[in-house]
N, C-alpha and C. Protein backbone atom coordinates (compact mmCIF):
# COMPACT_ATOMS: atom_id res chain seq x y z
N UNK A 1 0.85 -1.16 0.00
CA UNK A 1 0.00 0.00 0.00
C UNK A 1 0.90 1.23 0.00
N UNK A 2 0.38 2.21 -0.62
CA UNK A 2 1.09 2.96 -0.91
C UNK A 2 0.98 4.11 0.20
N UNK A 3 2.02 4.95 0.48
CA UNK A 3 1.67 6.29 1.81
C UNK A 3 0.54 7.07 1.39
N UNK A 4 0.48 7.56 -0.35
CA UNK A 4 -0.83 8.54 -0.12
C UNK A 4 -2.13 7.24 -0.13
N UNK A 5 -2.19 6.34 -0.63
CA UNK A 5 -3.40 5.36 -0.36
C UNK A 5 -4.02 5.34 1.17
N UNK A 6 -2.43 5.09 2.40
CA UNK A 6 -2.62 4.98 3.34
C UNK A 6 -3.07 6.10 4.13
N UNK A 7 -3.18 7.08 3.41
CA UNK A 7 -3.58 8.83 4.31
C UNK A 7 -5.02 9.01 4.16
N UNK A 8 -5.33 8.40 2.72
CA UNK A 8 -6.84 8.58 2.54
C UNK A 8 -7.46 7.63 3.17
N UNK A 9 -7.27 6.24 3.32
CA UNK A 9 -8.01 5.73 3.99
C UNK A 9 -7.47 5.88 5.96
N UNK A 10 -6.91 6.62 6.21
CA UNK A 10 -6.63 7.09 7.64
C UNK A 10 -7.90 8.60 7.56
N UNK A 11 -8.10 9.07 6.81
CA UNK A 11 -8.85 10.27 6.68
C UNK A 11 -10.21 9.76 6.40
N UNK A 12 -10.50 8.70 5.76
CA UNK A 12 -11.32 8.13 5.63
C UNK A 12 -12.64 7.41 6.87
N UNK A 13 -11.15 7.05 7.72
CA UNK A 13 -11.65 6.52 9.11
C UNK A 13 -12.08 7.49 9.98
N UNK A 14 -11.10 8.40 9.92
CA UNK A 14 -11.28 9.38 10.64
C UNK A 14 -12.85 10.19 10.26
N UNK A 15 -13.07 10.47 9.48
CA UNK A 15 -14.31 11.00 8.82
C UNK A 15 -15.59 10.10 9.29
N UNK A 16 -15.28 8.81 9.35
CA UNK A 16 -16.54 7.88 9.72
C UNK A 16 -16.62 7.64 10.86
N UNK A 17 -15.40 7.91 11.81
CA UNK A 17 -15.47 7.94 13.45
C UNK A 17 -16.23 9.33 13.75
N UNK A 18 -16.31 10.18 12.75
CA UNK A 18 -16.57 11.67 13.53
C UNK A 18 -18.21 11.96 13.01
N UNK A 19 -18.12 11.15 11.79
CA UNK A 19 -19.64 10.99 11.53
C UNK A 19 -20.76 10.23 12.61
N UNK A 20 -20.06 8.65 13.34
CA UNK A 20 -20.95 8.03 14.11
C UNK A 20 -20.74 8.78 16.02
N UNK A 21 -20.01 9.40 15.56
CA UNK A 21 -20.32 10.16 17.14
C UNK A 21 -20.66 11.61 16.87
N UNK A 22 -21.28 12.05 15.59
CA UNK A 22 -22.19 13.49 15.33
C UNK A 22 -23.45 12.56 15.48
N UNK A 23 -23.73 11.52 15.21
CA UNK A 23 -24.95 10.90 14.67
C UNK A 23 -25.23 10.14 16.16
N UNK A 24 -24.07 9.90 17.21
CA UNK A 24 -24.84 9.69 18.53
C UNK A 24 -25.32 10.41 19.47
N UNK A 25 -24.24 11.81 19.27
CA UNK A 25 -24.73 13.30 20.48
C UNK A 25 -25.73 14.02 19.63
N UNK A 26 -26.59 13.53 18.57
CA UNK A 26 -28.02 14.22 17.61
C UNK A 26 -28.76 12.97 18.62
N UNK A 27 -28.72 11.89 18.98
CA UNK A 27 -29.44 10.57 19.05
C UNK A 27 -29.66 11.21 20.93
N UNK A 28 -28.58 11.44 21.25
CA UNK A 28 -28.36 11.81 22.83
C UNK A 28 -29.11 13.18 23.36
N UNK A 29 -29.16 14.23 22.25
CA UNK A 29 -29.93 15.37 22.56
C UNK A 29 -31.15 15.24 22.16
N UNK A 30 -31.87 14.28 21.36
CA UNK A 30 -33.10 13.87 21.17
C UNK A 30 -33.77 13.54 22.26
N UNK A 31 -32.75 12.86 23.19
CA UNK A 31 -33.87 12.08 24.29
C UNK A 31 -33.58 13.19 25.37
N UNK A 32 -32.70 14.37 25.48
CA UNK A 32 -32.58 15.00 26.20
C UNK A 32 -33.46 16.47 26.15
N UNK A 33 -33.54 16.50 25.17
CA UNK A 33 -34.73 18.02 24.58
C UNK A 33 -36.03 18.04 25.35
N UNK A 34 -36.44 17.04 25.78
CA UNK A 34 -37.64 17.06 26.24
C UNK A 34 -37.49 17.80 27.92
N UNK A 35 -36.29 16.57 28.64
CA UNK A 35 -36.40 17.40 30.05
C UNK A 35 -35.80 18.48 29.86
N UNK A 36 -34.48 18.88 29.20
CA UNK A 36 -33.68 20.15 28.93
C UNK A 36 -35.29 21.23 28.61
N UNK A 37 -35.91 21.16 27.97
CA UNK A 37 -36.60 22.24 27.44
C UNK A 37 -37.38 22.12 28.96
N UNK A 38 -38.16 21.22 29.39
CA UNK A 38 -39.34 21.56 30.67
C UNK A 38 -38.53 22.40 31.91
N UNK A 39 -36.75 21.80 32.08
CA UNK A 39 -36.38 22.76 32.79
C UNK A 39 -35.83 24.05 32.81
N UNK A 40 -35.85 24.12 31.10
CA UNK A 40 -35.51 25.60 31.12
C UNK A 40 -37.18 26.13 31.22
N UNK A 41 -38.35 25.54 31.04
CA UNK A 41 -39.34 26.44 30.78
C UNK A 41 -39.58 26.91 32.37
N UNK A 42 -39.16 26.01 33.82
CA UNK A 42 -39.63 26.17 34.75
C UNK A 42 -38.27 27.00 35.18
N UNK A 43 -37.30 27.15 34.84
CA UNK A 43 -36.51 28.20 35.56
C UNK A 43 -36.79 29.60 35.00
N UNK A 44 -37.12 29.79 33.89
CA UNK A 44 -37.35 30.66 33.13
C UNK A 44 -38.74 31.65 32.89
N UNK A 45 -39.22 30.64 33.28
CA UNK A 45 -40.48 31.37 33.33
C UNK A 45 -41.17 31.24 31.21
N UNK A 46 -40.59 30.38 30.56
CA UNK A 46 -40.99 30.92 29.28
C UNK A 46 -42.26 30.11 28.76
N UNK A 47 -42.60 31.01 28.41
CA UNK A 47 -44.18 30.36 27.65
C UNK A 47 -45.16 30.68 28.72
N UNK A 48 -44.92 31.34 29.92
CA UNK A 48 -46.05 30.89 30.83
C UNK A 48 -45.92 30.25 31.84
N UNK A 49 -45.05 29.53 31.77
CA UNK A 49 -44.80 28.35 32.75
C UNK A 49 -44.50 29.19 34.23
N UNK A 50 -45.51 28.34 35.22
CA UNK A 50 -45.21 29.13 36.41
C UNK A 50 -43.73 28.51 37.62
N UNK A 51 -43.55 28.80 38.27
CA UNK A 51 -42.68 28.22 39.33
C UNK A 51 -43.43 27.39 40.75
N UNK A 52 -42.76 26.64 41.05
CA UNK A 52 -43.15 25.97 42.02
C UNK A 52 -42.05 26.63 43.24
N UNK A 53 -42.77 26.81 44.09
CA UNK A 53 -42.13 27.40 45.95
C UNK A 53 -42.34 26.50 47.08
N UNK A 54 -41.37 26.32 47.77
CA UNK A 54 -41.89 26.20 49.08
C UNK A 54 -42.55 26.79 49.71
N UNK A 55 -42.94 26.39 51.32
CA UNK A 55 -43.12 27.17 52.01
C UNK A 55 -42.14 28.37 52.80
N UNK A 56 -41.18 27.87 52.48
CA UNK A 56 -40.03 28.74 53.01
C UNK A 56 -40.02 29.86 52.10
N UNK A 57 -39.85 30.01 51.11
CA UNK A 57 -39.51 30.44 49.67
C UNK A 57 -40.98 31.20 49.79
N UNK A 58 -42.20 31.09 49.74
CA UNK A 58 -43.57 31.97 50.77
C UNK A 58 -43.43 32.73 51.78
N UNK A 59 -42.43 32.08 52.63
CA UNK A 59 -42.49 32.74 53.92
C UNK A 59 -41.68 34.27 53.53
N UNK A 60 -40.27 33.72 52.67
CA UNK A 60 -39.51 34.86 52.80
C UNK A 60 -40.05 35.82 51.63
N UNK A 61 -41.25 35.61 50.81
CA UNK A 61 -41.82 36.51 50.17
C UNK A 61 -42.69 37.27 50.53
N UNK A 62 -43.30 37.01 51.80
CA UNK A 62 -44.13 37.65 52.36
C UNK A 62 -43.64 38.64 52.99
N UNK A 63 -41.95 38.47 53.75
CA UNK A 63 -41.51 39.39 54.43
C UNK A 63 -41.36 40.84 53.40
N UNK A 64 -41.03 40.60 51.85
CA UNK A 64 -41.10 41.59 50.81
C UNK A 64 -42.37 42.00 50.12
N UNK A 65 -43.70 41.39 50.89
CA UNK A 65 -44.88 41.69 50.37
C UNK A 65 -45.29 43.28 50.31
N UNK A 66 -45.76 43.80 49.05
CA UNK A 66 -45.85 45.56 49.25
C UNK A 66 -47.47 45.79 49.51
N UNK A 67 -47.76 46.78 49.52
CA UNK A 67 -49.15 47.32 49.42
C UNK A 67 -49.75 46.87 48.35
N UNK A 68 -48.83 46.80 46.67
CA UNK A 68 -49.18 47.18 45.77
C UNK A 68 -50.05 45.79 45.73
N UNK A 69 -51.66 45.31 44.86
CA UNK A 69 -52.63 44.66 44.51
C UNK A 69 -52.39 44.43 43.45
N UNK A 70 -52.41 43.09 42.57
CA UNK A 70 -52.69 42.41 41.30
C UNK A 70 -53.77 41.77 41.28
N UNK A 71 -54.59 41.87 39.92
CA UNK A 71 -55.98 41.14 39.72
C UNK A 71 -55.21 39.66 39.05
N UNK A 72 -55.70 38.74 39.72
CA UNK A 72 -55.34 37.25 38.97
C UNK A 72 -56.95 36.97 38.39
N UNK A 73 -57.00 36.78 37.48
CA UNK A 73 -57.89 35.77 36.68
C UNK A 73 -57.64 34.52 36.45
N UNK A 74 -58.63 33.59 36.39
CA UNK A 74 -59.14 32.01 36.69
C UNK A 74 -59.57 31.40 35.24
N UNK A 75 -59.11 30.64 34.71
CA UNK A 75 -59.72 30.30 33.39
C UNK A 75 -59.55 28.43 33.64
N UNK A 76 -60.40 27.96 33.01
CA UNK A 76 -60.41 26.69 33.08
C UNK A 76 -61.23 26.39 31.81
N UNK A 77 -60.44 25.26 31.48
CA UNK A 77 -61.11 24.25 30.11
C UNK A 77 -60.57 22.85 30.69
N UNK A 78 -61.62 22.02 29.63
CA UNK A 78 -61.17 20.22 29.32
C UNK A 78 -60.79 19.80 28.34
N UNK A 79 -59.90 19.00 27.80
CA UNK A 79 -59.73 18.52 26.88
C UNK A 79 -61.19 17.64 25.98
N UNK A 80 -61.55 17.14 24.93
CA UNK A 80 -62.75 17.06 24.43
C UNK A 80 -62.90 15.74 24.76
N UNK A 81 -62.23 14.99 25.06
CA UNK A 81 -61.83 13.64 26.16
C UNK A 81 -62.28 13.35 27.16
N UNK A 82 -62.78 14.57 27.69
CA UNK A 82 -62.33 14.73 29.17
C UNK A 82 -63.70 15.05 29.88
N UNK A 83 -64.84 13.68 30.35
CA UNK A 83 -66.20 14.44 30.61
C UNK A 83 -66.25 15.06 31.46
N UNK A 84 -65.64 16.24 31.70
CA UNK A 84 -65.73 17.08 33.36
C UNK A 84 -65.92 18.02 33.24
N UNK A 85 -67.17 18.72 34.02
CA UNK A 85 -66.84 20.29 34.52
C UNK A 85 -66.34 20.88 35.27
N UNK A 86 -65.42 22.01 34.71
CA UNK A 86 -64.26 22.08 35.08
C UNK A 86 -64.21 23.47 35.38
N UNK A 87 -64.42 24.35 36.29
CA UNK A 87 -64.07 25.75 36.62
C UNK A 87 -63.78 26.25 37.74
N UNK A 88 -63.38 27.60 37.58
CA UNK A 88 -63.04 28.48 38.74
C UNK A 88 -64.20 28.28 39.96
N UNK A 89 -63.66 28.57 41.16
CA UNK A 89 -65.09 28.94 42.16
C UNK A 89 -65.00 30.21 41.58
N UNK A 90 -64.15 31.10 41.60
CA UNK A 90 -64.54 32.44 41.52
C UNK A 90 -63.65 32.75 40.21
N UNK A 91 -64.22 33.82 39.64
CA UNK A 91 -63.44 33.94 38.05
C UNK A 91 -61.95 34.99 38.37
N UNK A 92 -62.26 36.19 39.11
CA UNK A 92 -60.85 37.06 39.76
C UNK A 92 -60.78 37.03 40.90
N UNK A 93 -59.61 37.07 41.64
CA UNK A 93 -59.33 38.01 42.92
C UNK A 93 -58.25 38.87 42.81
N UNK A 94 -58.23 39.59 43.91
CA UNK A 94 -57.35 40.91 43.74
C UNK A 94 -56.69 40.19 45.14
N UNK A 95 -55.34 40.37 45.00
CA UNK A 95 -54.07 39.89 46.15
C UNK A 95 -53.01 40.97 46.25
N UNK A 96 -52.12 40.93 47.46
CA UNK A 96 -51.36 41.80 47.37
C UNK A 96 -50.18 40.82 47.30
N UNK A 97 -49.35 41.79 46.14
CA UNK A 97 -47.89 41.31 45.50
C UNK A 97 -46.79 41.07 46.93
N UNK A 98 -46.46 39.21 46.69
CA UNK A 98 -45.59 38.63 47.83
C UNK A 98 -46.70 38.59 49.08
N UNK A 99 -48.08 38.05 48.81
CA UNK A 99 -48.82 37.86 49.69
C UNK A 99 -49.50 36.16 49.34
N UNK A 100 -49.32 35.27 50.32
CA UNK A 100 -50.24 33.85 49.49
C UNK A 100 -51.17 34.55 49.67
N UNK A 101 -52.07 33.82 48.36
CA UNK A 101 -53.52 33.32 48.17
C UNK A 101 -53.79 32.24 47.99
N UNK A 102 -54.79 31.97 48.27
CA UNK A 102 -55.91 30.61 47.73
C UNK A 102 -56.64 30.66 47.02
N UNK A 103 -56.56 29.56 45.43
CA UNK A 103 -57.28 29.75 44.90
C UNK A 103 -58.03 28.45 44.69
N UNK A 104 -59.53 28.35 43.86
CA UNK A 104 -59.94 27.02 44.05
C UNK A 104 -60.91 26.94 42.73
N UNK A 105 -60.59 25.78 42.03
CA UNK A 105 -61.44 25.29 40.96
C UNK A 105 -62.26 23.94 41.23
N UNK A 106 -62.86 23.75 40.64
CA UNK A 106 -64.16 22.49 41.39
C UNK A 106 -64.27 22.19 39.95
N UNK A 107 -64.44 20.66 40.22
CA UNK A 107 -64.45 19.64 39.12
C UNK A 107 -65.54 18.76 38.96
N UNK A 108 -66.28 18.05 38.39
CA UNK A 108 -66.91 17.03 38.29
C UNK A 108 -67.08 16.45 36.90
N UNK A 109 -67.17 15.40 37.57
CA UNK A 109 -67.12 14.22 36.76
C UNK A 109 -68.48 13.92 35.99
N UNK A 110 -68.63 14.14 34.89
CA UNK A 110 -70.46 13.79 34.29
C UNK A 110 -70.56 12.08 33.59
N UNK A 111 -69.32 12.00 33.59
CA UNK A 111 -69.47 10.49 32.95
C UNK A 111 -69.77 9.64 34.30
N UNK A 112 -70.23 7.88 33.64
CA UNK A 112 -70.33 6.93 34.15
C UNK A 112 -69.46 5.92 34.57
N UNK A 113 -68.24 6.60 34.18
CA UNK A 113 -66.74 5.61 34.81
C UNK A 113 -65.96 6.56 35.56
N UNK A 114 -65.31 6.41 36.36
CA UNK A 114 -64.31 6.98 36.49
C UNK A 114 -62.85 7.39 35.51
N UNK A 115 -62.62 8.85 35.70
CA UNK A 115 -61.98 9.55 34.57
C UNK A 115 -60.52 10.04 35.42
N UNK A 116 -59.29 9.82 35.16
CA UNK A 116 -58.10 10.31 35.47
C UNK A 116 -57.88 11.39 34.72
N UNK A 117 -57.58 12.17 34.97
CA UNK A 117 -57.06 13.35 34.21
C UNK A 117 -56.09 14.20 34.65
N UNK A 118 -54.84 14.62 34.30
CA UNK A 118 -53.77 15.43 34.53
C UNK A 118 -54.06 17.04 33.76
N UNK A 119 -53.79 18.01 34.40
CA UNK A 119 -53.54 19.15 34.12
C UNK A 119 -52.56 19.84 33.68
N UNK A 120 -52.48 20.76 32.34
CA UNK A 120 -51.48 21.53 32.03
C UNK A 120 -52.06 22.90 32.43
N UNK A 121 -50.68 23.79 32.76
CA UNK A 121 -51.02 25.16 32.95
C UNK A 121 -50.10 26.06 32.42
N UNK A 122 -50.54 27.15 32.78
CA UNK A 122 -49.81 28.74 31.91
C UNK A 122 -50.31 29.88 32.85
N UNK A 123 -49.47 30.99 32.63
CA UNK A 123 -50.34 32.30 32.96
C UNK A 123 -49.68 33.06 31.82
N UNK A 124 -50.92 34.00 31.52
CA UNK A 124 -50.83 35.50 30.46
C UNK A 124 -50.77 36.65 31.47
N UNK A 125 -49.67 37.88 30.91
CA UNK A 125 -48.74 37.35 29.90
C UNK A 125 -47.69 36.08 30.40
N UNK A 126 -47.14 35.55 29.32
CA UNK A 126 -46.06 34.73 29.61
C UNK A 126 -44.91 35.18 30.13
N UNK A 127 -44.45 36.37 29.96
CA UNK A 127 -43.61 36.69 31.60
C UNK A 127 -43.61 36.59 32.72
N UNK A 128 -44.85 36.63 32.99
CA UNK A 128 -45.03 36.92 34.31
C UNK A 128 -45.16 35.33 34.86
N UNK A 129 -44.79 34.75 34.09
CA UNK A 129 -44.67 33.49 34.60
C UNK A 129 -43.30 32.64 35.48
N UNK A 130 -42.19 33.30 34.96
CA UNK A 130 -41.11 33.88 36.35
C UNK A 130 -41.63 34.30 37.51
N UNK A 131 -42.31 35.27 37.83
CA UNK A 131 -43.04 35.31 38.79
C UNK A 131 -44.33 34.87 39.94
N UNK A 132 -44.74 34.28 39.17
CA UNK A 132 -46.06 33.40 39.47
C UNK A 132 -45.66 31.85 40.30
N UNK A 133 -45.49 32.02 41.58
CA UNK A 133 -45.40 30.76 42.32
C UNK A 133 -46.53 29.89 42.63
N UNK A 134 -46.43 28.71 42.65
CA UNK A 134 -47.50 27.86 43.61
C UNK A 134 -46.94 27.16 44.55
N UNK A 135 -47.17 27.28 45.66
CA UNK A 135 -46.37 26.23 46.83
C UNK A 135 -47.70 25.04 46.74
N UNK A 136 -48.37 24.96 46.49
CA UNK A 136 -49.42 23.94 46.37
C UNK A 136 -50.54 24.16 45.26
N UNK A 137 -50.92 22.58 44.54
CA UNK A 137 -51.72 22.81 42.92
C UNK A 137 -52.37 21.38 43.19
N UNK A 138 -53.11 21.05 42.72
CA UNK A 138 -53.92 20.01 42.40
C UNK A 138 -53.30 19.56 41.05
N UNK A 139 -52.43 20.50 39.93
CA UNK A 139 -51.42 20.30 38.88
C UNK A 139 -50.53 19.55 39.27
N UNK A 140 -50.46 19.51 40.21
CA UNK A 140 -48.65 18.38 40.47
C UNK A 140 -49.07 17.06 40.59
N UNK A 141 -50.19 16.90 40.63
CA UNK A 141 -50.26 15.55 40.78
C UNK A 141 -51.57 14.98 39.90
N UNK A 142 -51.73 13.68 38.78
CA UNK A 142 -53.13 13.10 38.36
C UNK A 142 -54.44 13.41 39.57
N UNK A 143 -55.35 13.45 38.95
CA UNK A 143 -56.34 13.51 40.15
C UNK A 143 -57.79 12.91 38.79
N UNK A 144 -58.43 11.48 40.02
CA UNK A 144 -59.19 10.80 39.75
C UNK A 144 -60.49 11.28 39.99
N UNK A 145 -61.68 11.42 38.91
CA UNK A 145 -62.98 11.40 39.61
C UNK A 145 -63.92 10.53 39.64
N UNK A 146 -64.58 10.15 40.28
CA UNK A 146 -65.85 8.64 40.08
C UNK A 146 -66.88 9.14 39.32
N UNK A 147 -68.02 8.25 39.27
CA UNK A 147 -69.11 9.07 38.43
C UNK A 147 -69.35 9.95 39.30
N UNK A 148 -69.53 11.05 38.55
CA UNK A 148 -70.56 11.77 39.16
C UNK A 148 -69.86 12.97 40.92
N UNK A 149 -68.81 11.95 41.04
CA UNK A 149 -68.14 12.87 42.04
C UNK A 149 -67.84 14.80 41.52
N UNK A 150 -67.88 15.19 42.79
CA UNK A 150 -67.48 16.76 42.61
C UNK A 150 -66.59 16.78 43.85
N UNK A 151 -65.36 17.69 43.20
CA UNK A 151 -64.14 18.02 44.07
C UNK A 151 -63.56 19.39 44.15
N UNK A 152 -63.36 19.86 45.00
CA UNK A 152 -62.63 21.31 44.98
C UNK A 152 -61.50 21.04 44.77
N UNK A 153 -60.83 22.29 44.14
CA UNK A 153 -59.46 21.66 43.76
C UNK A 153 -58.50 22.96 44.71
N UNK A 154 -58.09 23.20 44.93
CA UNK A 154 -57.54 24.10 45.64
C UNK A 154 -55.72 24.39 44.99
N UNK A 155 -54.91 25.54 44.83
CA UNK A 155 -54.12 26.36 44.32
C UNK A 155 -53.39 27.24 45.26
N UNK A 156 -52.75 26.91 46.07
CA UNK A 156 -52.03 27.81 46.80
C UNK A 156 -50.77 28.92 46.38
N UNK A 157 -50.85 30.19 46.54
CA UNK A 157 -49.78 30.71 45.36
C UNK A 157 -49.09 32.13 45.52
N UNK A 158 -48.46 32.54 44.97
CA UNK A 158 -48.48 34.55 45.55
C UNK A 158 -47.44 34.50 43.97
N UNK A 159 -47.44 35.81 44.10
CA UNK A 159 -46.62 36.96 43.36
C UNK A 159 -45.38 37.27 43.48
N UNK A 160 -44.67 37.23 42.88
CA UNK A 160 -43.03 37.53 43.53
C UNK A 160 -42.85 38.79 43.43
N UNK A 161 -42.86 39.27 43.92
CA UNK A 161 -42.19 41.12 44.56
C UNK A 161 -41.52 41.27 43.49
N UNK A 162 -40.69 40.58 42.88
CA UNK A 162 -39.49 40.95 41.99
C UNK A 162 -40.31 41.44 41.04
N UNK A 163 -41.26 41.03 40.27
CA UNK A 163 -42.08 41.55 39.26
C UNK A 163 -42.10 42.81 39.09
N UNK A 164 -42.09 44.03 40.24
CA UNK A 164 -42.39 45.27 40.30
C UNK A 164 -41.04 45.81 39.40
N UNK A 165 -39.79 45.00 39.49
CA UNK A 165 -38.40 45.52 39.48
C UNK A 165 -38.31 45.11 38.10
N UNK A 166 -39.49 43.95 36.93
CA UNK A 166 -39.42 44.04 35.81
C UNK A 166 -39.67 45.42 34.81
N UNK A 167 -38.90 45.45 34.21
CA UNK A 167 -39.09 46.64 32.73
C UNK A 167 -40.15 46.44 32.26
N UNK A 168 -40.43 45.07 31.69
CA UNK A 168 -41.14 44.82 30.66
C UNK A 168 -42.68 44.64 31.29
N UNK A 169 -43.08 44.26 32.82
CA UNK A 169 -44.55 43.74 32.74
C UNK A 169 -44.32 44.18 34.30
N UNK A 170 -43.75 45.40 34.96
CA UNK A 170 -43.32 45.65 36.27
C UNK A 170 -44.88 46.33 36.42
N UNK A 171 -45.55 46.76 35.74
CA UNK A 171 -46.96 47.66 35.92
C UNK A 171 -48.11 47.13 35.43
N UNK A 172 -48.19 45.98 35.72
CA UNK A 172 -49.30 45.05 34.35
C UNK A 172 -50.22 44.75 35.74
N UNK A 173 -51.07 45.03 35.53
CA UNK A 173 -52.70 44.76 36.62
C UNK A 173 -53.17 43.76 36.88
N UNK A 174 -52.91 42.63 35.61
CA UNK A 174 -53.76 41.49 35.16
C UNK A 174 -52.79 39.98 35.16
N UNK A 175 -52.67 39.41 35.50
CA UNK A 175 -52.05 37.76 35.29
C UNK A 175 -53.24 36.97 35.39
N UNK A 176 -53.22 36.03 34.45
CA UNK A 176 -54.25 34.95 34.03
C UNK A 176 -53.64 33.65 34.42
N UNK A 177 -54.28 32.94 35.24
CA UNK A 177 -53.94 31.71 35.78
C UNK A 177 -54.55 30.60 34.53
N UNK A 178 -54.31 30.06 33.98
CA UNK A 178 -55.29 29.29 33.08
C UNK A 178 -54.46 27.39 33.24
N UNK A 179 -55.93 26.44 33.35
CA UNK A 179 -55.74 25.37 32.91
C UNK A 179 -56.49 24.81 32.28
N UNK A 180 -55.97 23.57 31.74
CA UNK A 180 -56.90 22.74 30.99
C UNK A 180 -56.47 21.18 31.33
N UNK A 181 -57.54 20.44 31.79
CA UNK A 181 -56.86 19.11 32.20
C UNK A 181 -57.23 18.17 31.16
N UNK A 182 -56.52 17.38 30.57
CA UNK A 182 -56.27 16.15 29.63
C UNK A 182 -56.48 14.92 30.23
N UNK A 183 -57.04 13.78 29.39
CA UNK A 183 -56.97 12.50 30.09
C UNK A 183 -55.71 11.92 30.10
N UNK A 184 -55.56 10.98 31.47
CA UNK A 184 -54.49 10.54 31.78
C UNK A 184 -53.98 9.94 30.77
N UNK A 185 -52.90 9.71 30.34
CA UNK A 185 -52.41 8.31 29.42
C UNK A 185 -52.78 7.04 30.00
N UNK A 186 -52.81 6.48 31.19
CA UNK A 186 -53.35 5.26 31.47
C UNK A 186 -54.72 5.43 31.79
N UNK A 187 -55.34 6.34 31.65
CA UNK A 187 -57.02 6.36 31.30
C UNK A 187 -57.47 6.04 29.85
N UNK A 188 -57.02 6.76 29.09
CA UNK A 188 -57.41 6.95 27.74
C UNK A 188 -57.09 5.33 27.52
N UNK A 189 -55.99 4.53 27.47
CA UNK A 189 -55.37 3.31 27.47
C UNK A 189 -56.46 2.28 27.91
N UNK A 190 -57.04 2.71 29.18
CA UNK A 190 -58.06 1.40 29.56
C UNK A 190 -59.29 1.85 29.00
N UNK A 191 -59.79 3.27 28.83
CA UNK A 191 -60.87 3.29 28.36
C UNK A 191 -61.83 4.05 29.29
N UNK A 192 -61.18 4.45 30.54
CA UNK A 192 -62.18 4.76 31.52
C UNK A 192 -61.70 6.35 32.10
């Protein structure tokens, strides 16, 4: 074999080693895009996505709670899946910024089986979703109804002070709490 024969097929190899490890870290960020994106949406606040708090993380927001009042609005839908009525108890309240509130949606079930269903959520605008805590959701977890059962759902939550210190949505009156709950994947699966 000749030296330039032997360079091309050394370049050759080299080219097909660098091809099957482009073609495994594309294979590796595929399965990684999904949690990578949910945790940038929850550190970030993007799309809406709200934050989850402790109670500690409450406590020390309350110590920065101001005078200043925000109207939260309540929106609720079902997926077309999904036989439940599904709404706010109350459609607004007015809270003061770095103060918990409680909020509460009530559910029932109109079908004749029991229905699992998980919840997605958002708030408008989607900034203000950095700001928007829940230390407690009926969202964090599936929640089952029987026939015919009715459940309060309860939302524990506040405002982060920091909001005031935003440019972009530091003076905005209005945040929209909105969900919509979907059937479970192992509901839809059995049928019930």
């Amino acid at each position: 074999m000749t030296s330039a024969s032997a360079t091309i097929e050394s370049r050759n190899q080299r080219t097909g080693a660098l091809a099957i490890l482009g073609a495994l870290a594309m294979l590796g960020l595929g399965y990684a895009a999904v949690p990578l994106y949910d945790l940038f949406c929850r550190v970030t606040g993007f799309g809406g996505t709200t934050q989850v708090a402790s109670e500690a993380d409450a406590a020390k927001a309350a110590l920065s709670a101001t005078n200043r009042t925000i109207s939260i609005r309540f929106d609720a839908s079902t997926a077309g899946n999904v036989p439940w009525i599904f709404r706010p108890a109350q459609t607004t309240d007015t809270v003061r910024i770095g103060q918990r509130d409680l909020a509460t949606y009530v559910a029932r079930n109109t079908s004749s089986i029991p229905v699992t269903g998980t919840a997605t959520f958002n708030v408008e605008p989607a900034q203000a979703g950095k700001y928007f805590h829940k230390i407690q959701c009926f969202c964090f977890t599936e929640q089952t109804l029987q026939p015919g059962q009715e459940v309060n759902m309860p939302v524990l939550y506040y405002v982060d002070p920091a909001i005031l210190e935003d440019d972009v949505i530091g003076d905005i009156e209005q945040i929209t709490l909105s969900y919509t709950f979907h059937r479970a994947k192992e509901s839809v699966e059995t049928g019930s």
